[in-house]
C-alpha atoms as a PDB file:
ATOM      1  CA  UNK A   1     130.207 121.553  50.026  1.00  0.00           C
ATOM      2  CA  UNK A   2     127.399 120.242  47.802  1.00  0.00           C
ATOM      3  CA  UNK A   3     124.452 118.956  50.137  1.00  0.00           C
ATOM      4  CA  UNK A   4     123.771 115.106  49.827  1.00  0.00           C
ATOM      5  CA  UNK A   5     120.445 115.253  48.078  1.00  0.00           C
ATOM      6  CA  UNK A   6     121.890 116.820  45.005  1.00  0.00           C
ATOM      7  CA  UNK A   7     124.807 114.543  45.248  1.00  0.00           C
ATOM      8  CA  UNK A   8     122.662 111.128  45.302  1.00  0.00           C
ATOM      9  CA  UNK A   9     120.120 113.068  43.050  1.00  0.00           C
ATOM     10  CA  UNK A  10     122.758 113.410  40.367  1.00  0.00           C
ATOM     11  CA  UNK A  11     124.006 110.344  40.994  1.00  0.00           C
ATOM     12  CA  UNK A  12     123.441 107.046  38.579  1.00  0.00           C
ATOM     13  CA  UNK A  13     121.755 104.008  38.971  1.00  0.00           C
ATOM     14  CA  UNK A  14     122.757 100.596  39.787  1.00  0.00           C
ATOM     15  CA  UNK A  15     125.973 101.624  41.943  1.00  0.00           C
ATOM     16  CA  UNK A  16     126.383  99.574  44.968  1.00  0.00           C
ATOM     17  CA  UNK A  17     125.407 100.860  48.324  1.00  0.00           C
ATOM     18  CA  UNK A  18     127.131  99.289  51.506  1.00  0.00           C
ATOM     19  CA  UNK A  19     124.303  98.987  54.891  1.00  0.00           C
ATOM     20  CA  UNK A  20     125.210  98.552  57.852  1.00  0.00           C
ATOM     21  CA  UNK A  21     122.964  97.888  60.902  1.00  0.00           C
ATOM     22  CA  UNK A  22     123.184  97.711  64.782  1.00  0.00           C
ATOM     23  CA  UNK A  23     123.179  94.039  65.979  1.00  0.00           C
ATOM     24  CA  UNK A  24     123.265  92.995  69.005  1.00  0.00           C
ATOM     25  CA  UNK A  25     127.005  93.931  70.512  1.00  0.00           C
ATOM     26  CA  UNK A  26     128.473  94.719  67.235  1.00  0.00           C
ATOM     27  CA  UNK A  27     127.453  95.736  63.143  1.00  0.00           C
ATOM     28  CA  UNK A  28     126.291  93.827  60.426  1.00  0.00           C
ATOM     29  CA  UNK A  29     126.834  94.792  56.516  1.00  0.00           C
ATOM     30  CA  UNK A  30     124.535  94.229  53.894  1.00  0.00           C
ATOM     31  CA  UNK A  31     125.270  94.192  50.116  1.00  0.00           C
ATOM     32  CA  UNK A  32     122.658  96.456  47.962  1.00  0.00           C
ATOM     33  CA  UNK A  33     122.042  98.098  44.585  1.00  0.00           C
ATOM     34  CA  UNK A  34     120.495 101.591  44.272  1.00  0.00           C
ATOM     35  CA  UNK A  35     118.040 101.174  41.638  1.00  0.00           C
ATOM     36  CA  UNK A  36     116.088 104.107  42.037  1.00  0.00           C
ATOM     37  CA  UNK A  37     115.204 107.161  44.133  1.00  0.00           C
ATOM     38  CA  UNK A  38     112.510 109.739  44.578  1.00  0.00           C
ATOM     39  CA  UNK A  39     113.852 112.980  45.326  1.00  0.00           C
ATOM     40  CA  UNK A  40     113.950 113.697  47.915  1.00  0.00           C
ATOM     41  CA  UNK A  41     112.136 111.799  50.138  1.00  0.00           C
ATOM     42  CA  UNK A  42     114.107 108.296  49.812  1.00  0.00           C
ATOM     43  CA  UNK A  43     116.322 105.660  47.833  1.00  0.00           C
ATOM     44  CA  UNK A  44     115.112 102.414  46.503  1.00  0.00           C
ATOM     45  CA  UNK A  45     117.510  99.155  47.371  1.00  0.00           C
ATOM     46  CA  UNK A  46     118.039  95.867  46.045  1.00  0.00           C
ATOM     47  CA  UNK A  47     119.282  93.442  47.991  1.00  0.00           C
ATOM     48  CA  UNK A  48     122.045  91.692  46.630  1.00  0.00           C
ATOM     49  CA  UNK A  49     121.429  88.058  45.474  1.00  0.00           C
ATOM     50  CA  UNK A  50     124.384  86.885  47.365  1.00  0.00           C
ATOM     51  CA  UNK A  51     122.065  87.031  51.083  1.00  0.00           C
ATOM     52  CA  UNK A  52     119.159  84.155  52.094  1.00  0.00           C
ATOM     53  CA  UNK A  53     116.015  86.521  52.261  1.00  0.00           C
ATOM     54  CA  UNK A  54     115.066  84.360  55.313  1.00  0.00           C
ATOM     55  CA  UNK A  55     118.369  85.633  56.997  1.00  0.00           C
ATOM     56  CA  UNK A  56     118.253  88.919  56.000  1.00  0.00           C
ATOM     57  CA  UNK A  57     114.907  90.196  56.767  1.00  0.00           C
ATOM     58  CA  UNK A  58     115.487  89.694  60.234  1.00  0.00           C
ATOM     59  CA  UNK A  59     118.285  91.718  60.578  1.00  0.00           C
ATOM     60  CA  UNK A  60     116.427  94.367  58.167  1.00  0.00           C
ATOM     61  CA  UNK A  61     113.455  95.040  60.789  1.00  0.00           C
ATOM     62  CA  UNK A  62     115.257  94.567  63.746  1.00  0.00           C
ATOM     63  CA  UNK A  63     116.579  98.206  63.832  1.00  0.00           C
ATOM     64  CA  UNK A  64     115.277 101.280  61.810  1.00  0.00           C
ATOM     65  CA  UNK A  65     118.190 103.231  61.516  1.00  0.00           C
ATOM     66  CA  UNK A  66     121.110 102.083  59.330  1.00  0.00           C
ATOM     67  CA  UNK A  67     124.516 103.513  58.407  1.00  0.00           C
ATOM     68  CA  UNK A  68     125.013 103.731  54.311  1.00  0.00           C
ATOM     69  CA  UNK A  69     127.711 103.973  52.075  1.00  0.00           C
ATOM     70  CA  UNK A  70     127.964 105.011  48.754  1.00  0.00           C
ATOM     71  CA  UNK A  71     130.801 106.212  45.939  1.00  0.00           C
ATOM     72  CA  UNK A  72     128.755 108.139  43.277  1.00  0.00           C
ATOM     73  CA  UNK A  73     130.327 108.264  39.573  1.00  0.00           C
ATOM     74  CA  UNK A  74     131.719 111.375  40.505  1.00  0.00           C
ATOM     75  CA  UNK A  75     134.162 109.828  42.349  1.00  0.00           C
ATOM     76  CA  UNK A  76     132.296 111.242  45.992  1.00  0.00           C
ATOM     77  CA  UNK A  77     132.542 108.824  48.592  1.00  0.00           C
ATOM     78  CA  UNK A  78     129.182 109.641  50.668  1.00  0.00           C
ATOM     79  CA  UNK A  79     128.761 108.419  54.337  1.00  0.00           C
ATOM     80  CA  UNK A  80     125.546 109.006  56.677  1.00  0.00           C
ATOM     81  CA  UNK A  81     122.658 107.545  58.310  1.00  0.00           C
ATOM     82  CA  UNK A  82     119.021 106.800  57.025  1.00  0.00           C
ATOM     83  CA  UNK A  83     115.913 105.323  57.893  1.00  0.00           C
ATOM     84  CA  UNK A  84     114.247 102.136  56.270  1.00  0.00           C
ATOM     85  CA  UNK A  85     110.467 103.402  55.809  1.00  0.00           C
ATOM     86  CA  UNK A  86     109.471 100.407  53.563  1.00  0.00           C
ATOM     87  CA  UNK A  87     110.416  96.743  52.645  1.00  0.00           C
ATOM     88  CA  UNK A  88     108.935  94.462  50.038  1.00  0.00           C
ATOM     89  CA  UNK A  89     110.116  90.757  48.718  1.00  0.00           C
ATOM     90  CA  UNK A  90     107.977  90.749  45.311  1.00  0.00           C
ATOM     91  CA  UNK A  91     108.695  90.841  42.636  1.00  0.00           C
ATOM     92  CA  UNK A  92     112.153  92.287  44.080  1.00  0.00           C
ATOM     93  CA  UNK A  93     113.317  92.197  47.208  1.00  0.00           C
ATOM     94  CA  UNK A  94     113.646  96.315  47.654  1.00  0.00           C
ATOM     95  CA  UNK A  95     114.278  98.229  50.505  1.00  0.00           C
ATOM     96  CA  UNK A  96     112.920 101.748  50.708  1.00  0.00           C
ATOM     97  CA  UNK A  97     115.470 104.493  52.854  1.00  0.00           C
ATOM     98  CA  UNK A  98     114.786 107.616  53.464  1.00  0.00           C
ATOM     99  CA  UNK A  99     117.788 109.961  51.946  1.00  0.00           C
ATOM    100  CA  UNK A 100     120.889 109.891  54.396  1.00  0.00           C
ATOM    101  CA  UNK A 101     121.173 112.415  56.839  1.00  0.00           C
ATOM    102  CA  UNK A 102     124.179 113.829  58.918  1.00  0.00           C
ATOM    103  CA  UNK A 103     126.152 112.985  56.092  1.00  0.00           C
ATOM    104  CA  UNK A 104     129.928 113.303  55.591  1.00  0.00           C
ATOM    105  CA  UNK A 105     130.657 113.796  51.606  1.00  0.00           C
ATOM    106  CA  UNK A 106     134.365 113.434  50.328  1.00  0.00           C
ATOM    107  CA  UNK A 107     136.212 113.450  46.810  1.00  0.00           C
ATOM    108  CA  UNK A 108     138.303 110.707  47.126  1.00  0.00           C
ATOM    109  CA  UNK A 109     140.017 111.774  43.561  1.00  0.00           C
ATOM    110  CA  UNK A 110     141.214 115.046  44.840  1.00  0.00           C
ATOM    111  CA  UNK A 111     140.698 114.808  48.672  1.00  0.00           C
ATOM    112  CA  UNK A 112     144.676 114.826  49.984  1.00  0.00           C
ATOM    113  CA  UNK A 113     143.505 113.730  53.482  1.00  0.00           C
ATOM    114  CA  UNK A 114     140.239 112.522  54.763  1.00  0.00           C
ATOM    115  CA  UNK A 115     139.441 113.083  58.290  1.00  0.00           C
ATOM    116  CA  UNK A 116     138.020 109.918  60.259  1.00  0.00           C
ATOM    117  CA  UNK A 117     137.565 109.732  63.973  1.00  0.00           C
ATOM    118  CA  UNK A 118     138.494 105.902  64.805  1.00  0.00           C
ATOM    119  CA  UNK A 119     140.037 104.321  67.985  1.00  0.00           C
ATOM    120  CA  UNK A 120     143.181 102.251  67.719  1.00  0.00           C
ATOM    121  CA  UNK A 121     146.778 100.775  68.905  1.00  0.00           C
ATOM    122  CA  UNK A 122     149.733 102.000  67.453  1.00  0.00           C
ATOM    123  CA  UNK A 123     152.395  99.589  67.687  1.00  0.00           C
ATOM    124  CA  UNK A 124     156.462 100.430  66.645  1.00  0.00           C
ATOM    125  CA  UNK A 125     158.530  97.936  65.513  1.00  0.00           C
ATOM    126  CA  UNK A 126     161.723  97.818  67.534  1.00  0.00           C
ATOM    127  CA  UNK A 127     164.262  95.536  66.285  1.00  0.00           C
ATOM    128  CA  UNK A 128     162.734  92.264  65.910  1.00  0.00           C
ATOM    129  CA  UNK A 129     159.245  92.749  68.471  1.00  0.00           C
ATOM    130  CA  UNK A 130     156.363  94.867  68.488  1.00  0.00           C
ATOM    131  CA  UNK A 131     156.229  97.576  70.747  1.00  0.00           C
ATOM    132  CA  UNK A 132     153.728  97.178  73.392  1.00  0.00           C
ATOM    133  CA  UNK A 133     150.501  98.757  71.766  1.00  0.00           C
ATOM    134  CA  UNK A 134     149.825 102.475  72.290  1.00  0.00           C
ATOM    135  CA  UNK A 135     145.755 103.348  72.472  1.00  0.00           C
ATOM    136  CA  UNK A 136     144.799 106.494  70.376  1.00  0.00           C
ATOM    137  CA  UNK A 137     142.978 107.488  67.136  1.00  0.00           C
ATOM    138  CA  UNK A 138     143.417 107.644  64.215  1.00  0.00           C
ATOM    139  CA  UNK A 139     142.605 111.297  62.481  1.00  0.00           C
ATOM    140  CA  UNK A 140     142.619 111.167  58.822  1.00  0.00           C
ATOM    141  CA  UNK A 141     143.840 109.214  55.785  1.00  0.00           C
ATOM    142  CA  UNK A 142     145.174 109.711  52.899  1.00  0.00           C
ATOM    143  CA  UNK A 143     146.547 108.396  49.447  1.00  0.00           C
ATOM    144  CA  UNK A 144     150.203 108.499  51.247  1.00  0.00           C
ATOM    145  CA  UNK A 145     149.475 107.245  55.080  1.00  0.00           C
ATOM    146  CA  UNK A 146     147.473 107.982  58.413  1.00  0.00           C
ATOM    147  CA  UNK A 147     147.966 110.521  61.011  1.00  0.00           C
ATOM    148  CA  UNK A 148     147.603 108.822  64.696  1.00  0.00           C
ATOM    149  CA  UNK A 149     146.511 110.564  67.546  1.00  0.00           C
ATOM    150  CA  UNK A 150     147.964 109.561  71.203  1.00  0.00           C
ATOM    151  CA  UNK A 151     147.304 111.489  74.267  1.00  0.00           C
ATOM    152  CA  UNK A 152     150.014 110.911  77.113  1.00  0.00           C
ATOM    153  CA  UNK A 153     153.997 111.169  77.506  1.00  0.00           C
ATOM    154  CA  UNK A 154     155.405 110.624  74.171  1.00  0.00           C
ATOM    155  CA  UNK A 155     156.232 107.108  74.259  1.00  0.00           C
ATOM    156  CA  UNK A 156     158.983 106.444  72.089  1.00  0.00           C
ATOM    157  CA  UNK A 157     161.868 108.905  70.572  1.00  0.00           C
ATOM    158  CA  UNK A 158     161.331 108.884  66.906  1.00  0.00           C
ATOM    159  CA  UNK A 159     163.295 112.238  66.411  1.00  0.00           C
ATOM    160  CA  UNK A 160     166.319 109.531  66.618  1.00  0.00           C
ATOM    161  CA  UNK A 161     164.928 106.987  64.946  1.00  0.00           C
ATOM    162  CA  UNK A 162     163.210 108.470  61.486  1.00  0.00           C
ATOM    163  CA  UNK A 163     161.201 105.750  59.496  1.00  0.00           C
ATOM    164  CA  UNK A 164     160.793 104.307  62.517  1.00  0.00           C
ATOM    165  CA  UNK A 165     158.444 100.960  61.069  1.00  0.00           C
ATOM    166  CA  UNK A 166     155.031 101.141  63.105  1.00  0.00           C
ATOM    167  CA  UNK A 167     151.443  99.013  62.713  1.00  0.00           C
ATOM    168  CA  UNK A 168     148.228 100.325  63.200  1.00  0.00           C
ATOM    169  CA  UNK A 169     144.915  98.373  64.297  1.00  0.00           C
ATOM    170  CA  UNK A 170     141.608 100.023  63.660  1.00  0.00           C
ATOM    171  CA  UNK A 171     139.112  98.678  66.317  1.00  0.00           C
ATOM    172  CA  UNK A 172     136.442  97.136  63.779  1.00  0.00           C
ATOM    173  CA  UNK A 173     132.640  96.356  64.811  1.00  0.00           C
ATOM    174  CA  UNK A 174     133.199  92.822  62.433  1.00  0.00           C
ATOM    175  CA  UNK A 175     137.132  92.051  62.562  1.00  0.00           C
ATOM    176  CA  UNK A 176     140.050  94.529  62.851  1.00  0.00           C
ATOM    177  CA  UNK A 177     141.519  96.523  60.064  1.00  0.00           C
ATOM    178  CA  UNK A 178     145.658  96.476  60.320  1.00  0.00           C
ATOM    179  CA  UNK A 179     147.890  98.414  58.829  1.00  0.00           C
ATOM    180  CA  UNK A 180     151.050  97.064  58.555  1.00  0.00           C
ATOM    181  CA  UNK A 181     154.306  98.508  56.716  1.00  0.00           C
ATOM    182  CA  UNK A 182     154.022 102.008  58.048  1.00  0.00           C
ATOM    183  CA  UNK A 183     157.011 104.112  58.553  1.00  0.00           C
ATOM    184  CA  UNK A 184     157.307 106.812  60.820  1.00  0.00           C
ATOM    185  CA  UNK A 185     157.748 110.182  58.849  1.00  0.00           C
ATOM    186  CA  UNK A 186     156.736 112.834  61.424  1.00  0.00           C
ATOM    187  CA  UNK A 187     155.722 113.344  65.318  1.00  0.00           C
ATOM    188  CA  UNK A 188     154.196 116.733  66.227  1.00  0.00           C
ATOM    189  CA  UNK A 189     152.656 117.979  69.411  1.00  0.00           C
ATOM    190  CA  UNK A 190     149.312 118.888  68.904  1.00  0.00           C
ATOM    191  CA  UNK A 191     147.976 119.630  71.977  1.00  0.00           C
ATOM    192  CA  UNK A 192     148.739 119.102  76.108  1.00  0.00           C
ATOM    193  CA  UNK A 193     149.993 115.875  76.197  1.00  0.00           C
ATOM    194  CA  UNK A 194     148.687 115.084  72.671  1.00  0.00           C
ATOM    195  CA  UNK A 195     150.609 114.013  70.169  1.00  0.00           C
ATOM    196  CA  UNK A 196     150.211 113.300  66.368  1.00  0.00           C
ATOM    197  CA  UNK A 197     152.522 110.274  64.351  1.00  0.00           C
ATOM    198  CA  UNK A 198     152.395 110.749  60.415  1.00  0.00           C
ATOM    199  CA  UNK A 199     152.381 107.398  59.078  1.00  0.00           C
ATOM    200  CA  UNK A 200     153.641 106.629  55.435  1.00  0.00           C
ATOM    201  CA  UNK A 201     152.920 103.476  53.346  1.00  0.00           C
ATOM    202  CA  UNK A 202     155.707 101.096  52.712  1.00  0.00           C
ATOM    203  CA  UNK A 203     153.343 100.521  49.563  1.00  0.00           C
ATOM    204  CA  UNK A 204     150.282 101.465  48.917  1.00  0.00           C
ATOM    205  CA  UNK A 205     147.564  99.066  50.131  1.00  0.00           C
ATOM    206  CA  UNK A 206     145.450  97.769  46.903  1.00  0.00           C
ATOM    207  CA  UNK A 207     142.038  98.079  48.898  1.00  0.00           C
ATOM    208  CA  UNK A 208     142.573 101.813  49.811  1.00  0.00           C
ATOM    209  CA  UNK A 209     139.234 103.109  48.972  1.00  0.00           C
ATOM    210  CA  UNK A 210     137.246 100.139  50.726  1.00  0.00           C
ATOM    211  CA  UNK A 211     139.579 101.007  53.689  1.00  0.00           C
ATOM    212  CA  UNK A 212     138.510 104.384  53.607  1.00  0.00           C
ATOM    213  CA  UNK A 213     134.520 103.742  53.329  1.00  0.00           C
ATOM    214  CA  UNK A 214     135.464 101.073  56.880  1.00  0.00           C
ATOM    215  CA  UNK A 215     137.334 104.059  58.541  1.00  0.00           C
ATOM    216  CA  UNK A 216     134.593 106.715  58.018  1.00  0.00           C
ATOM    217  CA  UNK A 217     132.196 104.249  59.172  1.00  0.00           C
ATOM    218  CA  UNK A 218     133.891 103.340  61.911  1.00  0.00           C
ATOM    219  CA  UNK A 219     134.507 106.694  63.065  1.00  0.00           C
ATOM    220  CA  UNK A 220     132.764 107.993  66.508  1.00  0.00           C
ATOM    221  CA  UNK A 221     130.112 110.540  64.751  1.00  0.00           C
ATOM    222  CA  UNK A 222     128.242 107.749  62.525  1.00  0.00           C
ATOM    223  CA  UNK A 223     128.821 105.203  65.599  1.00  0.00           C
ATOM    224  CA  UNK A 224     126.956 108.022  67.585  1.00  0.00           C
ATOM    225  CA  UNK A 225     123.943 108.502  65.357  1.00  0.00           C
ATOM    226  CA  UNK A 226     123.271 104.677  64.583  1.00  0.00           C
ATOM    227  CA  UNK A 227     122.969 104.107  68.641  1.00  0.00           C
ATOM    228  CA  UNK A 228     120.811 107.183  68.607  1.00  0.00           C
ATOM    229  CA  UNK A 229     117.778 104.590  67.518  1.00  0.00           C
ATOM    230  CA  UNK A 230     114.200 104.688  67.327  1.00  0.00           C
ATOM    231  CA  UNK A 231     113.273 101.306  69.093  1.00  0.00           C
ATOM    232  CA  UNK A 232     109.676 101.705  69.207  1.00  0.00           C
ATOM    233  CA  UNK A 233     109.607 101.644  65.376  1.00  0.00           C
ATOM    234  CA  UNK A 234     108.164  98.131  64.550  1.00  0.00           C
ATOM    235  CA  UNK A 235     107.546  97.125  60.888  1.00  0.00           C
ATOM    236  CA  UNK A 236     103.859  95.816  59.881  1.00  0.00           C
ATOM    237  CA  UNK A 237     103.452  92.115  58.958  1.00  0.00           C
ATOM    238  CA  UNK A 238     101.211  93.213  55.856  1.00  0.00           C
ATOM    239  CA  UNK A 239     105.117  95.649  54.704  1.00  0.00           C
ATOM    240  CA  UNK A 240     107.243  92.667  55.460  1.00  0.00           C
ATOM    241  CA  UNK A 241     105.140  89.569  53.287  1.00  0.00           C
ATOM    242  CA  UNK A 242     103.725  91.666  51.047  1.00  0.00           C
ATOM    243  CA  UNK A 243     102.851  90.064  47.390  1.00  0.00           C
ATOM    244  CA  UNK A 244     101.926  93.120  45.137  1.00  0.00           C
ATOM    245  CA  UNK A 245     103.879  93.952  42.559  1.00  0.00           C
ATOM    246  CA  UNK A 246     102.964  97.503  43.013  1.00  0.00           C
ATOM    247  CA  UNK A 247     104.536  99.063  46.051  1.00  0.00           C
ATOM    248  CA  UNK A 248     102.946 101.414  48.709  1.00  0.00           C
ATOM    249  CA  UNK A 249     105.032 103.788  50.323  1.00  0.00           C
ATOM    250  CA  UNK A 250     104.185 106.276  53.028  1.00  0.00           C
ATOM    251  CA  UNK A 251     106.845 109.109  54.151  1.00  0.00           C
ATOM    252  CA  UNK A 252     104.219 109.354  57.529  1.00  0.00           C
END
């Protein structure tokens, strides 16, 4: 697998970059631009135009460690965790991050599955009511469905029933991502007690690649690393208001 710096050192400018950072009980997610990089030591940001500097600069110092999501041109969706070593408002409002470490890279244009780690309820549809919800994971996703993960007796007997309609809700930081209009195309045991659903689309959702970049940041291993915070690091008063247009950045 290619290693991240080459992948984000290849990569082109002004492609949007997804942050997302610990607050209070859940996540918040920020809107930037990469607009330059020195390789490799860190990425340059631009905060989207969209956010109130006065709210986001808060949220921007409150934690050093942030999750970050990318798709280069390539078509590589990257996922992984950085640090924010520098933020200035003028003349831009840029935030400097140290190149993403721990970082999962996939090719979403050739990629048949891509495993996530996520928990989540698996509900079946029986007749005209929801099953009661079934707690599990769901293991990977692809351009055809999800494979679900539950660990106990097998609930339900979907050898009888093939396409047995099913919904699936991703436990989100911010809301909850559903899938709805799954069918039930296989159920395999995969372990003691451990079972595996295969989960077609109906159709297709439209948003499949933004689903994908929630999923992998959802998933336990980024989760694991953004709790895994530095919170002595404080950011300097002189870093946060300052007015030069020229920008100093230390890697110490």
């Amino acid at each position: 697998m290619q290693a991240i710096n080459d992948v984000l050192a290849n990569s082109g400018f002004r492609q949007s970059v997804e942050i997302q950072i610990k607050h209070n009980d859940g996540y918040k997610r920020l809107n930037m631009t990469l607009v330059g990089q020195q390789y490799p030591d860190y990425l340059i940001l631009e905060l989207s135009r969209q956010y109130c500097w006065q709210d986001a600069l808060p949220l921007l110092v409150s934690e050093k460690t942030v999750g970050l999501k990318t798709v280069s041109h390539a078509g590589e969706q990257i996922t992984g965790v950085g640090d924010i070593l520098h933020i200035t408002q003028y003349p831009q409002k840029l935030i400097f991050v140290s190149y993403p470490r721990e970082a999962d890279i996939q090719v979403l244009r050739s990629s048949p599955r891509i495993a996530v780690n996520c928990e989540a309820n698996l509900q079946f549809r029986l007749k005209d009511k929801l099953s009661d919800p079934f707690s599990g994971k769901v293991v990977d996703i692809s351009d055809k469905g999800i494979a679900f993960n539950y660990r106990g007796t097998l609930p339900i007997d979907t050898h009888t029933d093939q396409e047995l309609p099913a919904e699936v809700r991703v436990k989100n930081s911010d809301d909850t991502i559903t899938f709805q209009g799954l069918l039930t195309k296989s159920t395999k045991s995969v372990g003691p007690q451990l079972w595996q659903f295969g989960l077609s689309y109906k159709q297709k959702p439209n948003n499949l690649q933004d689903l994908v970049s929630k999923l992998l940041l959802e998933s336990a291993p980024v989760r694991e690393l953004l709790s895994d915070n530095d919170s002595g690091w404080e950011a300097s008063d002189k870093t946060l208001q300052a007015e030069s247009e020229s920008v100093q950045f230390s890697t110490n």
